[in-house]
Protein backbone atom coordinates (compact mmCIF):
# COMPACT_ATOMS: atom_id res chain seq x y z
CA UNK A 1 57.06 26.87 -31.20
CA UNK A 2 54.90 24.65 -33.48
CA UNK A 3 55.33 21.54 -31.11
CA UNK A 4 53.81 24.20 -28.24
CA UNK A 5 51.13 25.90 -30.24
CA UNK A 6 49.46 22.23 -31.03
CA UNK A 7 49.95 21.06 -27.51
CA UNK A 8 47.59 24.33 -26.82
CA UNK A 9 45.50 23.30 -29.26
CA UNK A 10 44.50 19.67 -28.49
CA UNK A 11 44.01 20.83 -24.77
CA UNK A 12 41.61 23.38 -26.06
CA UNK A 13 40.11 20.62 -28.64
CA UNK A 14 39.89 18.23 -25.55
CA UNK A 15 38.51 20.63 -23.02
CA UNK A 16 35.93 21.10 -25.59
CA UNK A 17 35.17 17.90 -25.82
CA UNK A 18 35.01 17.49 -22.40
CA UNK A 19 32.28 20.35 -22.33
CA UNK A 20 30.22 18.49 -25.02
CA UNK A 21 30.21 15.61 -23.34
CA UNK A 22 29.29 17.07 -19.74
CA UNK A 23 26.27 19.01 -21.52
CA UNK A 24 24.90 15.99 -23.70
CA UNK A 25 25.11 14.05 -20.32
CA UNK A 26 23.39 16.82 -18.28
CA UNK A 27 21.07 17.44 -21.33
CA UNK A 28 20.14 13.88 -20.86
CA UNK A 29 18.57 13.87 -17.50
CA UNK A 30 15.15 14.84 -16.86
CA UNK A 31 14.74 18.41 -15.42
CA UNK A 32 11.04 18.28 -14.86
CA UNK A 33 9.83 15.70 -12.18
CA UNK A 34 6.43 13.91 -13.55
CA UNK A 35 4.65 15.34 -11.08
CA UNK A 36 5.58 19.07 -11.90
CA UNK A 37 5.06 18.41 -15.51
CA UNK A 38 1.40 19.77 -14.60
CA UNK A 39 2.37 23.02 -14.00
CA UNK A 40 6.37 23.20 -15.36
CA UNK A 41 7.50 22.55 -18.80
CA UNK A 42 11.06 21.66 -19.11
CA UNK A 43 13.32 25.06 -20.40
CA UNK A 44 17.05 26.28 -20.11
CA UNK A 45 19.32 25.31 -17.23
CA UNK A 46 16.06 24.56 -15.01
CA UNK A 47 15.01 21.97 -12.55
CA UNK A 48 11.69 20.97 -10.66
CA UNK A 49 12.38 17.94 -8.20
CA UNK A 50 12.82 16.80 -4.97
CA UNK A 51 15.43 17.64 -2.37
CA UNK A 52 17.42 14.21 -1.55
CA UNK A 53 17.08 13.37 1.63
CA UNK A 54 20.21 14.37 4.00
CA UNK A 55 22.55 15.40 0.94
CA UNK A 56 22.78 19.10 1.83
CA UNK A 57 25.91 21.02 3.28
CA UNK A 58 26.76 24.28 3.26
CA UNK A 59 28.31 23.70 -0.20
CA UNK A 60 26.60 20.81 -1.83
CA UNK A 61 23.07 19.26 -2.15
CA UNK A 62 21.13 16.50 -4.81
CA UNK A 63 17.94 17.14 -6.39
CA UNK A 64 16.36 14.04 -7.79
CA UNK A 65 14.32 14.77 -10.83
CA UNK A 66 12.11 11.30 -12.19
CA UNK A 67 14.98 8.56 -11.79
CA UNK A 68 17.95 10.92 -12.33
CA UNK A 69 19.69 12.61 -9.20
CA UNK A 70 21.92 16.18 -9.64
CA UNK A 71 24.69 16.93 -7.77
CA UNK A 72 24.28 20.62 -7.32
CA UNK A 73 26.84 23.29 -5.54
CA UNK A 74 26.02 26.60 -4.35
CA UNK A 75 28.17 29.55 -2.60
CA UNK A 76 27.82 33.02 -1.48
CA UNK A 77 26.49 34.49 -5.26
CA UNK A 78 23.28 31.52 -5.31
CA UNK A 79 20.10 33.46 -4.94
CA UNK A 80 18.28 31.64 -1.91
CA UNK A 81 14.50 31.63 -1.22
CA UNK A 82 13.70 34.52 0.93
CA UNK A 83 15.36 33.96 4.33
CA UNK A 84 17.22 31.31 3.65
CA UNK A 85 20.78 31.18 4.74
CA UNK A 86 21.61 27.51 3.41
CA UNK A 87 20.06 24.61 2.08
CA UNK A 88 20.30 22.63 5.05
CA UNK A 89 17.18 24.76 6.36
CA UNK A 90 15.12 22.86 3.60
CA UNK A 91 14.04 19.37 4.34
CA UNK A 92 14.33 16.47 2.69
CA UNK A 93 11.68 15.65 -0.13
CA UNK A 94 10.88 19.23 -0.55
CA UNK A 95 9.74 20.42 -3.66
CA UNK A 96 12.79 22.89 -5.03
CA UNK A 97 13.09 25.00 -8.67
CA UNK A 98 16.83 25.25 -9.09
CA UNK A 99 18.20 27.42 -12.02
CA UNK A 100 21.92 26.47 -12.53
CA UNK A 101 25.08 27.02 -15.01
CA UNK A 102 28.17 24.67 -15.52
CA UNK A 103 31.40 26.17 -14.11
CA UNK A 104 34.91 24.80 -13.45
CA UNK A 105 33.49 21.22 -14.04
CA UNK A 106 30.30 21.83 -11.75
CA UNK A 107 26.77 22.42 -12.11
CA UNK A 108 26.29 25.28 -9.89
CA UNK A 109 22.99 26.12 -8.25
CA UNK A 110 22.30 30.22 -9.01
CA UNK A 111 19.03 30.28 -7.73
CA UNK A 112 16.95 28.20 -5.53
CA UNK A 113 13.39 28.02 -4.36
CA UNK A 114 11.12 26.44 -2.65
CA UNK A 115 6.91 25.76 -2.80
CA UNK A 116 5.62 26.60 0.53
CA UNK A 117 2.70 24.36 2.46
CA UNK A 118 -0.68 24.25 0.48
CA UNK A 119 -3.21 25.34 3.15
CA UNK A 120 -6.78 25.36 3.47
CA UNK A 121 -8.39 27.72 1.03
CA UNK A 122 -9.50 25.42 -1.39
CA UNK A 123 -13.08 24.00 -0.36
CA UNK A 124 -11.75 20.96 -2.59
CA UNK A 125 -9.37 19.95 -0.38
CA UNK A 126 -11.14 19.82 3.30
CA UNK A 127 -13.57 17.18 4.71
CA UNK A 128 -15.39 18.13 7.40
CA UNK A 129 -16.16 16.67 10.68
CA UNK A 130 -19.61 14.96 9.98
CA UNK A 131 -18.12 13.47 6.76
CA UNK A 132 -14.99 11.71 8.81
CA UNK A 133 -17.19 10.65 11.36
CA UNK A 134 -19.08 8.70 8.06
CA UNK A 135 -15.89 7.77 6.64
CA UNK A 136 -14.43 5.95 9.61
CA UNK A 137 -17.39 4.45 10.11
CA UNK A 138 -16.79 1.84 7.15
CA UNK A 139 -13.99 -0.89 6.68
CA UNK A 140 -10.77 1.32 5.10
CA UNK A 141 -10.15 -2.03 2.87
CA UNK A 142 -13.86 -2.22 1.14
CA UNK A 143 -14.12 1.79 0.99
CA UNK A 144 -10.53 2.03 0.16
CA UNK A 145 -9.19 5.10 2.57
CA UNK A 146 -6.35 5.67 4.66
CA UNK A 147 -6.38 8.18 7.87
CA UNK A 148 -2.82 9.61 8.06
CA UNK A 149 -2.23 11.34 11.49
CA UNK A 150 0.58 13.63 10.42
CA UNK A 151 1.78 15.04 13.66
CA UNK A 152 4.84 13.51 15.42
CA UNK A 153 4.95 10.31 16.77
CA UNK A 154 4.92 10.71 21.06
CA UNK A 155 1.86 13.04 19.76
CA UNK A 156 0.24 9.83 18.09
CA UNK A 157 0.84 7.30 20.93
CA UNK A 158 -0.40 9.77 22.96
CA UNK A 159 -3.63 10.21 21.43
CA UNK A 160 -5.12 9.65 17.85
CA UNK A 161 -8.64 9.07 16.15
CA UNK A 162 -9.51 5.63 15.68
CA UNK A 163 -7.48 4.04 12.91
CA UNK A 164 -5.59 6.28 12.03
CA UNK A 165 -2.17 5.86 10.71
CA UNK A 166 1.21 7.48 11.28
CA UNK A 167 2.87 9.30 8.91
CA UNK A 168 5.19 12.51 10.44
CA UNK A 169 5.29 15.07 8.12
CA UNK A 170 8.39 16.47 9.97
CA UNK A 171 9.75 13.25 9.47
CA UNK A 172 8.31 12.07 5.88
CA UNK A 173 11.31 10.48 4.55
CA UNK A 174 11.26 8.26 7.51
CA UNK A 175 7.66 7.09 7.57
CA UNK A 176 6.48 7.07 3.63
CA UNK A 177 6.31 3.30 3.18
CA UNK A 178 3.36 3.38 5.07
CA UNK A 179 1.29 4.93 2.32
CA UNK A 180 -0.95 2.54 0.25
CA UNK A 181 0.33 1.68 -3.14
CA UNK A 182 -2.70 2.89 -5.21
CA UNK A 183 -2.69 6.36 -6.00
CA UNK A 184 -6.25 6.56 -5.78
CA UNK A 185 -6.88 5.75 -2.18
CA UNK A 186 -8.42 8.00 -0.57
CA UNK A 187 -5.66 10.30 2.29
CA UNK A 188 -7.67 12.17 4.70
CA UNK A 189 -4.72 13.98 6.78
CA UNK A 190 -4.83 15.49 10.12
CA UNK A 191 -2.91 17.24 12.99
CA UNK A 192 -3.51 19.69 15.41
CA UNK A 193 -5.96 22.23 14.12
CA UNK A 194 -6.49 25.56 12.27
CA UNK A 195 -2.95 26.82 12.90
CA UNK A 196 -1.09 23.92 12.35
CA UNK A 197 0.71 23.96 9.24
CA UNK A 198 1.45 19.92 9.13
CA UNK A 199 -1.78 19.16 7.29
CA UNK A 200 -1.05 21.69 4.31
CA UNK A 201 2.57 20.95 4.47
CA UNK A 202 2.17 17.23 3.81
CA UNK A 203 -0.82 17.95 1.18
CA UNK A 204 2.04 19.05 -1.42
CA UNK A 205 3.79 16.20 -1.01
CA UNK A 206 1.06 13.96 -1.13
CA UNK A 207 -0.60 15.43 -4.34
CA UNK A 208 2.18 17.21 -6.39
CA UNK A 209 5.29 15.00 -4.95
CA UNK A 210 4.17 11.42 -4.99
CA UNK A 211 1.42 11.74 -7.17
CA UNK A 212 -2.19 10.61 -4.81
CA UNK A 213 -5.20 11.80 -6.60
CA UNK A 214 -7.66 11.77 -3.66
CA UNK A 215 -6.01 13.83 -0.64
CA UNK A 216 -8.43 15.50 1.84
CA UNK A 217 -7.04 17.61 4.97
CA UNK A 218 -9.59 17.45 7.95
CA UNK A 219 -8.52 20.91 9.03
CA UNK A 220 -10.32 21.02 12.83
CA UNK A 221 -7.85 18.38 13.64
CA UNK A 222 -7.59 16.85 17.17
CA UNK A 223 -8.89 19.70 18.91
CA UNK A 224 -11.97 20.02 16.35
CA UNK A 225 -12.54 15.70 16.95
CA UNK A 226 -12.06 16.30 20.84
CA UNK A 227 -15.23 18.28 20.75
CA UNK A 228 -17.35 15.39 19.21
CA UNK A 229 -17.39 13.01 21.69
CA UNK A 230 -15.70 10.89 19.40
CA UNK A 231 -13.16 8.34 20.73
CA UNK A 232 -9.35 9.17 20.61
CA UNK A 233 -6.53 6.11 21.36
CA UNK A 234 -3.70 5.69 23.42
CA UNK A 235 -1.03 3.60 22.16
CA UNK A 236 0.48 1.26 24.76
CA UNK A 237 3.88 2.62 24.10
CA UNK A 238 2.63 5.91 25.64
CA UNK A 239 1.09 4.43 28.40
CA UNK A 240 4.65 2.46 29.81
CA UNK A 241 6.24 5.99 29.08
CA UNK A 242 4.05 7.40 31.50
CA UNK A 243 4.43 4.46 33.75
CA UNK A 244 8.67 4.44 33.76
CA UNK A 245 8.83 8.27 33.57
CA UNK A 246 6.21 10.12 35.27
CA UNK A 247 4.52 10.15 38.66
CA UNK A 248 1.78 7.14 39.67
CA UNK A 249 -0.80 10.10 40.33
CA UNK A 250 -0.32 12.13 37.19
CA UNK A 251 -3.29 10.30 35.35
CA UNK A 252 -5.30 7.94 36.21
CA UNK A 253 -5.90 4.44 34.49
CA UNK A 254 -9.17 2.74 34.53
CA UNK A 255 -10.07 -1.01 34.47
CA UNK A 256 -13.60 -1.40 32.84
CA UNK A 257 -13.70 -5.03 33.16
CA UNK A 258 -15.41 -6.95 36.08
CA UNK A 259 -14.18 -6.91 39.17
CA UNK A 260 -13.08 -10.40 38.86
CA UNK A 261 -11.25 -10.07 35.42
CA UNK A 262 -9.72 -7.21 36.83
CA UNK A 263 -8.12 -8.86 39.99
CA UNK A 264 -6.68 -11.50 37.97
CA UNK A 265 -4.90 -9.68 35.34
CA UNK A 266 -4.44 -5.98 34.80
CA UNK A 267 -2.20 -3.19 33.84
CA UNK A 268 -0.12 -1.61 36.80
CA UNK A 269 -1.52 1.58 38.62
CA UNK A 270 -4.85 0.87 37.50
CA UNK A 271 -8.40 0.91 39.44
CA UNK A 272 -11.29 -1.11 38.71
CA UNK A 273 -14.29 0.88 37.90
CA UNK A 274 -16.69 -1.71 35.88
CA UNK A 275 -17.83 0.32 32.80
CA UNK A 276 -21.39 -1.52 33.12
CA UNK A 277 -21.99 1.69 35.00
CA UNK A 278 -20.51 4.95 33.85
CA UNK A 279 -22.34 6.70 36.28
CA UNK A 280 -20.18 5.16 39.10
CA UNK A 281 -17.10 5.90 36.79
CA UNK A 282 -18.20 9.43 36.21
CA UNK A 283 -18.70 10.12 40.09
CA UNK A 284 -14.82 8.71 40.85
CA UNK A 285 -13.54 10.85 38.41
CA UNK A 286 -11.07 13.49 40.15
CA UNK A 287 -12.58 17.57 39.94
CA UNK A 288 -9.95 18.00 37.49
CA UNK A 289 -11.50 18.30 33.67
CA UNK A 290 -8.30 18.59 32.41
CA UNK A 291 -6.87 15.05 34.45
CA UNK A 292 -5.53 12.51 32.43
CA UNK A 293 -7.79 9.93 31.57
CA UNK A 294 -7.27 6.48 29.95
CA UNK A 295 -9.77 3.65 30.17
CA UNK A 296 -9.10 0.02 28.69
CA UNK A 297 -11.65 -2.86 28.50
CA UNK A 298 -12.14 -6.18 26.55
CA UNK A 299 -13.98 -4.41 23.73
CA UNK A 300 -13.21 -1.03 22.18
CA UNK A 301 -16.69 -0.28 21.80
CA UNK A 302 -17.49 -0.45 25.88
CA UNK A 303 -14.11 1.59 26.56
CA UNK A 304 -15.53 3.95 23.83
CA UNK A 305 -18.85 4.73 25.58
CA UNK A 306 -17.23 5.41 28.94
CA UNK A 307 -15.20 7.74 26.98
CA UNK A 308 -17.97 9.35 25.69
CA UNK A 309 -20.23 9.78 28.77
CA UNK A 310 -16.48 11.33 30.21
CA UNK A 311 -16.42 13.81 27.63
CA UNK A 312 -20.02 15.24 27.21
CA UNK A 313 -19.27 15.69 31.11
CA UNK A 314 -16.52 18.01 30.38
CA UNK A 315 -13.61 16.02 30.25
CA UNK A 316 -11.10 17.27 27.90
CA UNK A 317 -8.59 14.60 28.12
CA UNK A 318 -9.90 11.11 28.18
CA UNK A 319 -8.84 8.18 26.12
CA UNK A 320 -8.96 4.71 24.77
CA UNK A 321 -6.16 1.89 25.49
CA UNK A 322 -5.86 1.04 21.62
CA UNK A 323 -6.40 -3.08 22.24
CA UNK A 324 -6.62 -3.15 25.83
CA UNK A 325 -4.90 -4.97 28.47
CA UNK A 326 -4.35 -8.20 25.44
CA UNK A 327 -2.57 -5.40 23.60
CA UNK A 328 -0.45 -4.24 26.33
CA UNK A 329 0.78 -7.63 26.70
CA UNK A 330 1.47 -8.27 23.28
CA UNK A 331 4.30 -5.79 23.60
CA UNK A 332 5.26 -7.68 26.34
CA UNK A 333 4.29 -5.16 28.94
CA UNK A 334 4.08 -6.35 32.38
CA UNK A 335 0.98 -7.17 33.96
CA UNK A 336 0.15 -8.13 37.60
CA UNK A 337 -2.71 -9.22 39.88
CA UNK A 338 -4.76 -8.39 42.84
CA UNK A 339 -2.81 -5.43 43.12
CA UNK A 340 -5.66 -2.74 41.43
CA UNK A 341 -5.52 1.12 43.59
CA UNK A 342 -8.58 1.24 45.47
CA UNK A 343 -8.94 5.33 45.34
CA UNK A 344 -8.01 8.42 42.85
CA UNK A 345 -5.15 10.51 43.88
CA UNK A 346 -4.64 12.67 41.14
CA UNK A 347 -2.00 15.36 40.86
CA UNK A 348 -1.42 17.38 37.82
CA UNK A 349 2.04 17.28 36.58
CA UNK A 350 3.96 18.05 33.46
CA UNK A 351 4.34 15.24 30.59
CA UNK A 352 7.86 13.62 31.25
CA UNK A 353 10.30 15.54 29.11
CA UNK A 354 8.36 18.77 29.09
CA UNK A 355 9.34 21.98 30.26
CA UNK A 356 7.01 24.58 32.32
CA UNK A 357 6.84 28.36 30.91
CA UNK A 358 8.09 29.50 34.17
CA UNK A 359 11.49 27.75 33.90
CA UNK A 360 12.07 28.42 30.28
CA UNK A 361 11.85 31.80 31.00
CA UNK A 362 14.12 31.62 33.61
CA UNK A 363 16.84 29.41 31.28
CA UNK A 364 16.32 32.45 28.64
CA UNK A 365 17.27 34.87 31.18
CA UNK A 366 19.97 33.26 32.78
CA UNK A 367 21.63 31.58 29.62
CA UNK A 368 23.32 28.72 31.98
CA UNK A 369 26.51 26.92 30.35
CA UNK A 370 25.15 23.13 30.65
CA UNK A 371 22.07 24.40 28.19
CA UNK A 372 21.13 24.99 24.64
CA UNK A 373 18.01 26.81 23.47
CA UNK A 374 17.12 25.30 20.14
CA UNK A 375 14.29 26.99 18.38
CA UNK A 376 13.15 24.57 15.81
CA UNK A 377 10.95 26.88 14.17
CA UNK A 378 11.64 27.93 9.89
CA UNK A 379 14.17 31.12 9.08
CA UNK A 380 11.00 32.68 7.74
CA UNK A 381 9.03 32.16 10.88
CA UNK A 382 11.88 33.82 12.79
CA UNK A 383 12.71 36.55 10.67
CA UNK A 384 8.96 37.76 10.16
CA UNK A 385 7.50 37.08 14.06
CA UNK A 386 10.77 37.20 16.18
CA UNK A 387 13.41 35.07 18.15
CA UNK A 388 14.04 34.45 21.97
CA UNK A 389 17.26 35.90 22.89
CA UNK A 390 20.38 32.94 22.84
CA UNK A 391 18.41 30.69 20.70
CA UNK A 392 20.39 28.64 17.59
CA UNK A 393 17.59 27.95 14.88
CA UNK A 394 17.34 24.23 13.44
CA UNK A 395 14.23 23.72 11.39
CA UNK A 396 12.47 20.44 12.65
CA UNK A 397 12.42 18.92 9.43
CA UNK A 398 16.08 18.99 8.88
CA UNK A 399 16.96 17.26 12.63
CA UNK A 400 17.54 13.94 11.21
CA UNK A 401 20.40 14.71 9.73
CA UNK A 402 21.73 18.01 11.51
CA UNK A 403 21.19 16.66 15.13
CA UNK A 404 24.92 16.62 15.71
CA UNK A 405 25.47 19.57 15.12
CA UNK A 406 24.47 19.82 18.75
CA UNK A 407 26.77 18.99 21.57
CA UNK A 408 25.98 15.59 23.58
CA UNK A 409 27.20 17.04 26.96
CA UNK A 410 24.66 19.55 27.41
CA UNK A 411 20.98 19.73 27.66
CA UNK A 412 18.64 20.37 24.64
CA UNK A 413 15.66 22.78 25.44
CA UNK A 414 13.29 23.16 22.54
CA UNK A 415 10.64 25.09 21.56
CA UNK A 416 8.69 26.26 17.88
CA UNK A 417 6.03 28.47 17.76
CA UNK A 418 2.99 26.41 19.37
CA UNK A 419 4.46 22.99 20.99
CA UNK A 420 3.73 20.32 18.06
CA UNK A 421 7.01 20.83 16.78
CA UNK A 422 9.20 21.06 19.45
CA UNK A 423 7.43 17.39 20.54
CA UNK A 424 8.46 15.91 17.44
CA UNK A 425 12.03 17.55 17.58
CA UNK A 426 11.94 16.02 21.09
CA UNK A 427 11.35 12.41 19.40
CA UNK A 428 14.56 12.94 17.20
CA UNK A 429 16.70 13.93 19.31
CA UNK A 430 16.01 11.48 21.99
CA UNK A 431 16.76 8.36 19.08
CA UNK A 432 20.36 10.18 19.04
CA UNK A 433 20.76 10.05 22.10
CA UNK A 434 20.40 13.62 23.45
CA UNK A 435 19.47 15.21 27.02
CA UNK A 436 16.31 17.21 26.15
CA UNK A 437 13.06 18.44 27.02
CA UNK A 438 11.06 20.76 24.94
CA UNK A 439 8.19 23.52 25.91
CA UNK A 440 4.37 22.85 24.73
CA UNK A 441 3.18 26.02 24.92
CA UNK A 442 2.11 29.13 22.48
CA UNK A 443 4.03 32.44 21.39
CA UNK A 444 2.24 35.52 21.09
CA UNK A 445 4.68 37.70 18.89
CA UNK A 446 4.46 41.66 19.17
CA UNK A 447 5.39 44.06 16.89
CA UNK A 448 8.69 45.07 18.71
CA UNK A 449 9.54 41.36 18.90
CA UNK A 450 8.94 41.04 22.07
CA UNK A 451 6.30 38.20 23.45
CA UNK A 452 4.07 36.54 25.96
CA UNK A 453 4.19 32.51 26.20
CA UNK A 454 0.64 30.84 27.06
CA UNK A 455 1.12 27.29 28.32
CA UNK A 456 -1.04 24.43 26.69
């Protein structure tokens, strides 16, 4: 009996010891992340860090607080954010409070929250449209600046402002490196406008994550800069999309060199209209405002002032060849001679890998077997406007890590709630390897759930 009773007691001594030991070690890492010590002091069984990136499962995640990382679990009794079902809705990098106790050997997550994007309330934080047309007007090296275009990428190749440089903020984790070093550069961010949340989502990062000092969100966006007259790029990468994808007619490509430069080396599918008259170009121009427009030259600055006379004419959707025809062949894009079109013949057609309105409604009410409709929106987004009947929600930000969770045999058809997102979700799932197209168009959400799509 004696030889029993101090068995019992040196497993209780060294279970003990055990749970000293586990809360000096856990004592020992930092709760508070430096750049939540601003607002959070460090107190009881409390963390403010980062989620680490692609470390959540329906059990499991890692929060990395300054240079320490904690393996968290979580189960049925953790409190979630409000209309959150797991952790893998949250994306990597996002900024999480976790309150937690030790049990059975783990530190177990029993409440966890999340800080939502910033937006645009704080005059502080904006720079308006006059001011960025100033800014970008001076060498980003002497007046130390950076212009992060925070949309996805096919939405950067496919048109930007002039030096501006891409940094997803769907796909952060990805991209980050490209952010200066100095902490006081100046970020202006933009994407898509008034109701695009990619701006204010990327702001918290920027400021309270990593720590920038100088972040400004130009909150007009591309539609607000499209209004200005003001230049926006094409990457070349967009350009061969179109050209191995999509139809010869559905845009039309403009040589602005001379006629002889032109005939001895040019892009394929283009016409030569010699941008020493933009009157001439103007007048070939198809009736079509909305038509596809993308205009290369030797120098930026003559492609840029065809652009311009294109646009105060009412031509929504003109752009710049960033680099021109040398740039196209520095990717080692093919070029060819003599072979220029000698007339427009422009046809409007969808973007290769979209989907029209008309047949997404028609996959929604039809459900086939060979499809999947992924809405890529956030749980709160669905729970508050509504969902389209047969839909399986994935939150964009979490795709690079949850894509196969979708099957490889069947078509992918996304959408989110105005068509940003589902292009980016597009990008992602076409590195893994997926069949999919996704819809670029608006939902108007009624009260009953129930809702009208408006194509873009």
């Amino acid at each position: 009996m004696k030889k029993s009773l101090n068995l019992i007691l040196i497993s209780a001594l060294a279970a003990a010891t055990l749970s000293i030991n586990a809360g000096t070690a856990l004592a020992a890492k930092a709760q508070v992340a430096p750049t939540c010590t601003g607002c959070h002091k460090a107190e009881g069984n409390t963390l403010w860090g980062f989620l680490k990136g692609g470390s959540q499962t329906d059990t499991s995640f890692q929060v990395q607080v300054d240079n320490d990382v904690w393996d968290l679990s979580y189960g049925k009794d953790t409190k979630l954010a409000k209309n959150l079902t797991t952790i893998k809705e949250l994306a990597n990098g996002k900024i999480v409070m976790v309150k937690y106790k030790e049990e059975g050997g783990k530190t177990v997550a029993t409440e966890v929250s999340y800080k939502t994007p910033r937006g645009y309330s704080s005059p502080d934080t904006v720079i308006e449209v006059d001011d960025l047309i100033a800014l970008l007007k001076k060498d980003p090296k002497a007046a130390n600046y950076m212009l992060l275009d925070v949309r996805g990428i096919s939405n950067f190749e496919e048109a930007h402002l002039p030096g501006a440089v891409a940094v997803p903020n769907y796909r952060f984790d990805k991209y980050k490196d490209r952010l200066p070093k100095d902490k006081n550069t100046q970020l202006v961010t933009y994407c898509n406008g008034y109701g695009c949340g990619m701006s204010p989502g990327i702001f918290r990062v920027l400021t309270e994550g990593l720590g920038y000092t100088n972040v400004k969100m130009f909150s007009g966006g591309t539609p607000t800069w499209s209004t200005t007259g003001q230049p926006m790029y094409t990457e070349p990468e967009f350009l061969k999309y179109l050209q191995d994808n999509g139809k010869p007619d559905s845009y039309v490509l403009v040589d602005l060199r001379s006629p002889e430069q032109a005939a001895k080396e040019h892009i394929p599918n283009a016409i030569n209209l010699p941008g020493a008259d933009p009157k001439a170009v103007f007048e070939a121009m198809p009736s079509d405002k909305k038509a596809r427009i993308i205009l290369y030259a030797d120098s930026m600055d003559e492609a840029n002032k065809v652009s311009r006379a294109l646009k105060v004419n009412n031509f929504t959707a003109v752009s710049t060849l960033n680099g021109g025809c040398a740039a196209w062949k520095a990717k080692g894009y093919p070029v060819v001679s003599n072979a220029l079109r000698t007339e427009i013949t422009y046809k409007a057609e969808l973007l290769p890998g979209r989907i029209s309105v008309d047949e997404f409604k028609k996959v929604v009410a039809e459900q086939p077997t060979d499809k999947i409709l992924l809405d890529v929106r956030r749980p709160d987004e669905r729970a508050k406007k509504g969902k389209v009947a047969g839909t399986i929600n994935i939150p964009v930000d979490t795709l690079d890590w949850r894509w196969s969770e979708l099957p490889k045999d069947k078509e992918i058809i996304i959408h989110c709630q105005d068509g940003p997102r589902a292009s980016v979700a597009f990008d992602v799932l076409k590195e893994h390897g997926l069949k999919v197209r996704s819809l670029f168009a608006s939902f108007n959400w009624n009260k009953d759930g129930s809702y009208e799509i408006k194509e873009k």
